[in-house]
Protein backbone atom coordinates (compact mmCIF):
# COMPACT_ATOMS: atom_id res chain seq x y z
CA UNK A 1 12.43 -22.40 48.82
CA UNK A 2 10.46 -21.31 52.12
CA UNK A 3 13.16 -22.50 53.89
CA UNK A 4 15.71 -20.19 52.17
CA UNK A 5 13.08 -17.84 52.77
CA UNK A 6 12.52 -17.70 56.34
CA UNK A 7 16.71 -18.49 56.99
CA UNK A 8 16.95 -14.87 55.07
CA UNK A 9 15.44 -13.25 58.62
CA UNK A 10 12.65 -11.55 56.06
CA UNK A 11 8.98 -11.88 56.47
CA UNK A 12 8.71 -14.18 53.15
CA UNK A 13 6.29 -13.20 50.44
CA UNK A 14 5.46 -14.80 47.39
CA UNK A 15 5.06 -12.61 44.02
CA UNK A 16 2.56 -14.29 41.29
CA UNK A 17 1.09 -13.18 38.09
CA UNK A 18 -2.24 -13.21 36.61
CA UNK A 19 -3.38 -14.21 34.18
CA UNK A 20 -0.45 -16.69 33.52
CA UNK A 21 1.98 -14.53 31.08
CA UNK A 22 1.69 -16.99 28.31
CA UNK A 23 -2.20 -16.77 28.53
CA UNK A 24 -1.96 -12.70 28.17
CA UNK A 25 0.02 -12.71 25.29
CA UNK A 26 -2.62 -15.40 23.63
CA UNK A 27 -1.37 -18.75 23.83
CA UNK A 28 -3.43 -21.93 24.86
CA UNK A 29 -2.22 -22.99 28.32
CA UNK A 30 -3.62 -25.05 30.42
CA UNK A 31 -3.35 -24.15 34.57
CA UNK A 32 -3.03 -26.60 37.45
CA UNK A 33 -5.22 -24.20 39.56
CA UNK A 34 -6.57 -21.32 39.69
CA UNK A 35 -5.82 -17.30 41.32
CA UNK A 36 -7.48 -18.35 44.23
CA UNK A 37 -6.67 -21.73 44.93
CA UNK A 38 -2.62 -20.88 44.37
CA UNK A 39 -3.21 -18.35 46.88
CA UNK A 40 -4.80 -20.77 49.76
CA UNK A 41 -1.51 -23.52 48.54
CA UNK A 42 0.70 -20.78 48.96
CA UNK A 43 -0.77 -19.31 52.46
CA UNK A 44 -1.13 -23.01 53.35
CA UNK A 45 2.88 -23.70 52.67
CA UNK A 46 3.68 -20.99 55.32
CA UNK A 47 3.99 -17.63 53.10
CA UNK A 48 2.55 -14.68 54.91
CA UNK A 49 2.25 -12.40 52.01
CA UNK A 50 1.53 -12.70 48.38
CA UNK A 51 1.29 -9.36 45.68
CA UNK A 52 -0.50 -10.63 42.75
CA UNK A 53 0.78 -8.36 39.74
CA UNK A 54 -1.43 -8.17 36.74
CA UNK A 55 0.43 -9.02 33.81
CA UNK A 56 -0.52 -6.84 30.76
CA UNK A 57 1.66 -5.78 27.37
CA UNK A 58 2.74 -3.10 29.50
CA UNK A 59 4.12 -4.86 32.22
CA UNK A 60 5.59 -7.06 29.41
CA UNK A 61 7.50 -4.29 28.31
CA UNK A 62 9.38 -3.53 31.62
CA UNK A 63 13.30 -4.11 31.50
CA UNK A 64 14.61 -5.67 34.27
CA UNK A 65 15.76 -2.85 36.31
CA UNK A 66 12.44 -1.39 35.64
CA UNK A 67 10.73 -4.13 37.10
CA UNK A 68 12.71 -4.52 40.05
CA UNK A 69 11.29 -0.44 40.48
CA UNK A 70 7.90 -1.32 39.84
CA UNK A 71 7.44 -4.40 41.43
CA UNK A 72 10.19 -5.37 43.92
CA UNK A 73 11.41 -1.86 45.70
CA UNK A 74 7.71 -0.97 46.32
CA UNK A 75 7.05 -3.84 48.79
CA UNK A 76 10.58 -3.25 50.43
CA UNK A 77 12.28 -6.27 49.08
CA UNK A 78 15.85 -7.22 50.07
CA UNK A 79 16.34 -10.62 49.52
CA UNK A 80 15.28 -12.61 46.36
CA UNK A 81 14.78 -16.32 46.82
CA UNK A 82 14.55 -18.02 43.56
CA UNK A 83 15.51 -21.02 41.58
CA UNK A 84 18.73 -21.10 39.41
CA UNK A 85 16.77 -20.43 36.21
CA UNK A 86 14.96 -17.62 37.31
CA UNK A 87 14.41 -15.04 35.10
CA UNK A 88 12.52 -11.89 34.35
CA UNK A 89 11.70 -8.61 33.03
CA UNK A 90 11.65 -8.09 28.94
CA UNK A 91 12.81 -10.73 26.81
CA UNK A 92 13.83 -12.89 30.09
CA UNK A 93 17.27 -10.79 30.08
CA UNK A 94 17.59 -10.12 34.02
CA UNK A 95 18.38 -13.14 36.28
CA UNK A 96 19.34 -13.53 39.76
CA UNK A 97 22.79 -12.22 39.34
CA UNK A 98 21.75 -8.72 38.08
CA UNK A 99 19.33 -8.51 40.96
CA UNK A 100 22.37 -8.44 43.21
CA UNK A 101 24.01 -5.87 40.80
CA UNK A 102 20.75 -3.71 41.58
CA UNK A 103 21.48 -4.37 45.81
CA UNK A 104 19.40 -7.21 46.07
CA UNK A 105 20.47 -10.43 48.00
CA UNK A 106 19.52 -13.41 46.65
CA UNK A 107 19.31 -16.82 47.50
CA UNK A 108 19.68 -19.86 44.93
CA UNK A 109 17.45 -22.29 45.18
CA UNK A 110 18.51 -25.97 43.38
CA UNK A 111 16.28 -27.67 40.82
CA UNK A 112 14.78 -30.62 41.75
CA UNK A 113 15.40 -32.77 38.41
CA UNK A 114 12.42 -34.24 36.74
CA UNK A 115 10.02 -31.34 38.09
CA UNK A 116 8.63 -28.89 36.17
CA UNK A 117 4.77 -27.65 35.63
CA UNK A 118 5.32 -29.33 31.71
CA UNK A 119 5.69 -32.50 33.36
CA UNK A 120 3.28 -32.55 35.83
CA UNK A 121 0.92 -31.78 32.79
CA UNK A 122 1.74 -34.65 30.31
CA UNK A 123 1.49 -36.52 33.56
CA UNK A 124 -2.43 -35.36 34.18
CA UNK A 125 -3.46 -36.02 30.58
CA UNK A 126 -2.27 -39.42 30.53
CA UNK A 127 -4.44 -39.91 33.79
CA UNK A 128 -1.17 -40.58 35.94
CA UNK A 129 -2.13 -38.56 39.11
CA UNK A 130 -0.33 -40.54 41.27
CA UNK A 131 3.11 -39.75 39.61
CA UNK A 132 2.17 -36.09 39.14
CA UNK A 133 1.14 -36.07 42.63
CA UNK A 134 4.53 -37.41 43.81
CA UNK A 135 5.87 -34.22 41.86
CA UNK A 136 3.39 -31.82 43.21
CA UNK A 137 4.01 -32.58 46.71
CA UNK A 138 0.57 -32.79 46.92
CA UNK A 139 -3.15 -34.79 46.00
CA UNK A 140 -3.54 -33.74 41.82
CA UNK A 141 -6.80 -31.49 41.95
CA UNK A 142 -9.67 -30.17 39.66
CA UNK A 143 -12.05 -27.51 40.96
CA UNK A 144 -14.79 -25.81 40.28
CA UNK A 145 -18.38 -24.67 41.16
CA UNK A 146 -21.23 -27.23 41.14
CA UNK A 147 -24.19 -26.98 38.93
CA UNK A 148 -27.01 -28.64 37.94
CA UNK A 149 -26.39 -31.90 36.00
CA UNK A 150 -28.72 -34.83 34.49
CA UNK A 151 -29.56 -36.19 38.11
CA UNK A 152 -28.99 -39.66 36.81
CA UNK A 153 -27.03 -40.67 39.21
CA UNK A 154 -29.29 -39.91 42.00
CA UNK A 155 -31.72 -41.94 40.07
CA UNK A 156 -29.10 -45.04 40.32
CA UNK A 157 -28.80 -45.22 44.17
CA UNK A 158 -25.16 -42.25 43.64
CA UNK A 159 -26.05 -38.84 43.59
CA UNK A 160 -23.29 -36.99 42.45
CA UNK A 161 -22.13 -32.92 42.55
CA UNK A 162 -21.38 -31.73 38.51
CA UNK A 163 -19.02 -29.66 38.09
CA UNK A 164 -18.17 -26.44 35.76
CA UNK A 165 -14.87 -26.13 35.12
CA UNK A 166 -12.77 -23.41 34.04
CA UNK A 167 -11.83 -22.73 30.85
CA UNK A 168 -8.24 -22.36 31.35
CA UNK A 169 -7.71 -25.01 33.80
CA UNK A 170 -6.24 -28.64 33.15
CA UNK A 171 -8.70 -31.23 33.25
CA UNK A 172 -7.12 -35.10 33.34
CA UNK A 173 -7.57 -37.60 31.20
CA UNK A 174 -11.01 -39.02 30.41
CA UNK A 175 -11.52 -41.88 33.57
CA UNK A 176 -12.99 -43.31 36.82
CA UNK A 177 -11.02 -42.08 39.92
CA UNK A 178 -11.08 -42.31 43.57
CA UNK A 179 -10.25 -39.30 45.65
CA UNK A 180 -11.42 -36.91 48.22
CA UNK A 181 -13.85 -33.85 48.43
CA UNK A 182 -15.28 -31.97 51.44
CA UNK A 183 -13.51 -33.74 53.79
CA UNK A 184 -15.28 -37.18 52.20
CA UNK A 185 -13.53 -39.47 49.95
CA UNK A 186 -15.18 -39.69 46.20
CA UNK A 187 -15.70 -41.51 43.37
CA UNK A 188 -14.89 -39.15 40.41
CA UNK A 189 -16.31 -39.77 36.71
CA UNK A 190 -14.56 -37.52 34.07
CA UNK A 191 -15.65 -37.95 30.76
CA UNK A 192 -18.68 -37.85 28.52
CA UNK A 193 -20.57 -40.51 29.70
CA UNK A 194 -20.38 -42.92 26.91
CA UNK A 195 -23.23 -45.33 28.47
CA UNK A 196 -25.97 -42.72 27.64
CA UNK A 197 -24.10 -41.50 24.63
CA UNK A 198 -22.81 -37.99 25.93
CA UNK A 199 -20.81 -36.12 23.70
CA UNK A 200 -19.86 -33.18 26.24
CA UNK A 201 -17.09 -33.36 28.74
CA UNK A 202 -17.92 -33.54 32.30
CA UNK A 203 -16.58 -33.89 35.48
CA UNK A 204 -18.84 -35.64 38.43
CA UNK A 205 -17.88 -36.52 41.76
CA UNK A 206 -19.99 -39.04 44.01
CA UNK A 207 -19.10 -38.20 47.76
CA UNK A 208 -19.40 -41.40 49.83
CA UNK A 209 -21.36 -40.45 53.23
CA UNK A 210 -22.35 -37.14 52.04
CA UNK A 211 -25.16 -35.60 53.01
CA UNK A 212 -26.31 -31.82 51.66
CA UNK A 213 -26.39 -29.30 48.99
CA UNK A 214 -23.31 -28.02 47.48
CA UNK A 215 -25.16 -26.37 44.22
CA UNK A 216 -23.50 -23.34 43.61
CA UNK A 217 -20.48 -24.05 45.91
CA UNK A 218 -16.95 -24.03 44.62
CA UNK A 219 -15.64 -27.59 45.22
CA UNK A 220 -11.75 -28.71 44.93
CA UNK A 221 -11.69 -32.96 44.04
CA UNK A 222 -8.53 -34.51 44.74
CA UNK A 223 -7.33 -37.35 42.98
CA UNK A 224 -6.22 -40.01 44.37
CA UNK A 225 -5.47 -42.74 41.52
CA UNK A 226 -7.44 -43.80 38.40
CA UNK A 227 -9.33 -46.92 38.80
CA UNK A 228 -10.35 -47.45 34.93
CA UNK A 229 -11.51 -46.14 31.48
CA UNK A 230 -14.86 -44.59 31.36
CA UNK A 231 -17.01 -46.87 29.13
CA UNK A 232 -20.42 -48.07 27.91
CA UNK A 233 -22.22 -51.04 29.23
CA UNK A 234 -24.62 -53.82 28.20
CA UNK A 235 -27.27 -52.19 30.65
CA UNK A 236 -28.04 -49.65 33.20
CA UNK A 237 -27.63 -52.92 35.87
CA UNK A 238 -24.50 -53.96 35.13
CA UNK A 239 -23.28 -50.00 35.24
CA UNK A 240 -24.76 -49.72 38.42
CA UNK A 241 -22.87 -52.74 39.38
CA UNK A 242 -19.91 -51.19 38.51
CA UNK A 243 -20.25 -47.89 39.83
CA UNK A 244 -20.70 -49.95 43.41
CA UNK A 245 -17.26 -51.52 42.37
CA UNK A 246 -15.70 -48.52 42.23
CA UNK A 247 -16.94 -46.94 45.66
CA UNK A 248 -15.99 -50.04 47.13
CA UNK A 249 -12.29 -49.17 45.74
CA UNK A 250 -12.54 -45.69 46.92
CA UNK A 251 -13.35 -46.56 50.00
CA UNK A 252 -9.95 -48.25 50.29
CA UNK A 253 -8.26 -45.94 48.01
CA UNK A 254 -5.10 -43.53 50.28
CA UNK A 255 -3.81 -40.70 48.93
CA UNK A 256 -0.84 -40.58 46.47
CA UNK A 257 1.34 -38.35 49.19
């Protein structure tokens, strides 16, 4: 799609909504990242610009010439680079074919078959991040801002950042998994700690070599593959034996893509 982009001459710019359209008109969906990390992926991929439109019943309402007034004349658009199931405006009617009837280029971008954001979800709750990753082009991620946890696993020799999460984003399925953080790679524990009988979800990440404070501090995981099932153990040795197993396979964990 950049590439159809940046052949149209154009300085490309990406249009997004938020919140996600689904989530404004009530329903529960779950989002692969959020406002601000889409925006750093997207400026990342090579798009210069990016108009986030708020997406309200209002907006909703717009036909699809009315949109293309609202939204697409204001920021001089002349080309439209889109995939062939693009649609928009109220009740999905416009596509890219009346954009052109409104003086619009447009370019048609194939689908790739098999990818979709649907996919790439079932994919995340079955703990399959190395498939989704293959789909993403990219590491599978959860982020969020660390806050203060138990501090058990300081007390067991792994000290590890806890994170809040979202409540809209997509966590993956309960697990162990090695990945990366802060430039480190990282053990990742997502779950409710069954050993010490947790009932809440978390998400903790041990960062091998790390050394500092990150309370407070948004922090993106990446994740790389899922070692195992989260699960109790006979005592606190033989978990600490295990969580040493599974730095070890971090440590010679690569990433998915």
């Amino acid at each position: 799609m950049l590439e159809a982009a940046r052949a149209s001459g154009r300085t490309p710019t990406a249009v997004t909504f938020d919140p996600h359209p689904r989530i404004a008109f009530g329903y529960d969906v779950r989002l692969l990242t959020t406002l601000e990390r889409r925006l750093k992926l997207i400026g990342e991929a090579g798009i210069e610009d990016v108009l986030v439109v708020e997406f309200g019943l209002e907006l909703s309402r717009l036909g699809p010439e009315e949109f293309a007034d609202a939204v697409l004349r204001p920021i001089g658009t002349e080309v439209v680079v889109a995939g062939a199931d693009f649609r928009f405006g109220r009740g999905r009617s416009g596509d890219l074919a009346l954009l052109e009837e409104l003086g619009f280029e447009t370019r048609v971008v194939p689908l790739v078959e098999g990818v979709s954001s649907s996919t790439i979800r079932d994919l995340l709750r079955a703990g399959e991040v190395e498939r989704a990753a293959k789909l993403l082009g990219r590491p599978s991620e959860v982020e969020g801002t660390v806050v203060t946890g138990d501090a058990r696993g300081g007390t067991l020799g792994f000290p590890t950042a806890n994170l809040r999460i979202e409540r809209d984003l997509l966590v993956p399925a309960f697990g162990i998994y090695a990945g990366a953080a802060e430039g480190h790679r990282a053990a990742i524990s997502i779950g409710t700690n069954p050993h010490y009988g947790g009932q809440e979800r978390r998400v903790e990440a041990h960062l091998l070599d790390f050394e500092g404070d990150l309370y407070g501090r948004g922090l993106v995981l990446q994740l790389w593959r899922r070692l195992r099932e989260e699960q109790a153990f006979e005592n606190e040795d033989a978990l600490v034996e295990q969580i040493a197993r599974d730095v070890e396979e971090t440590r010679r964990a690569e990433p998915p893509v």
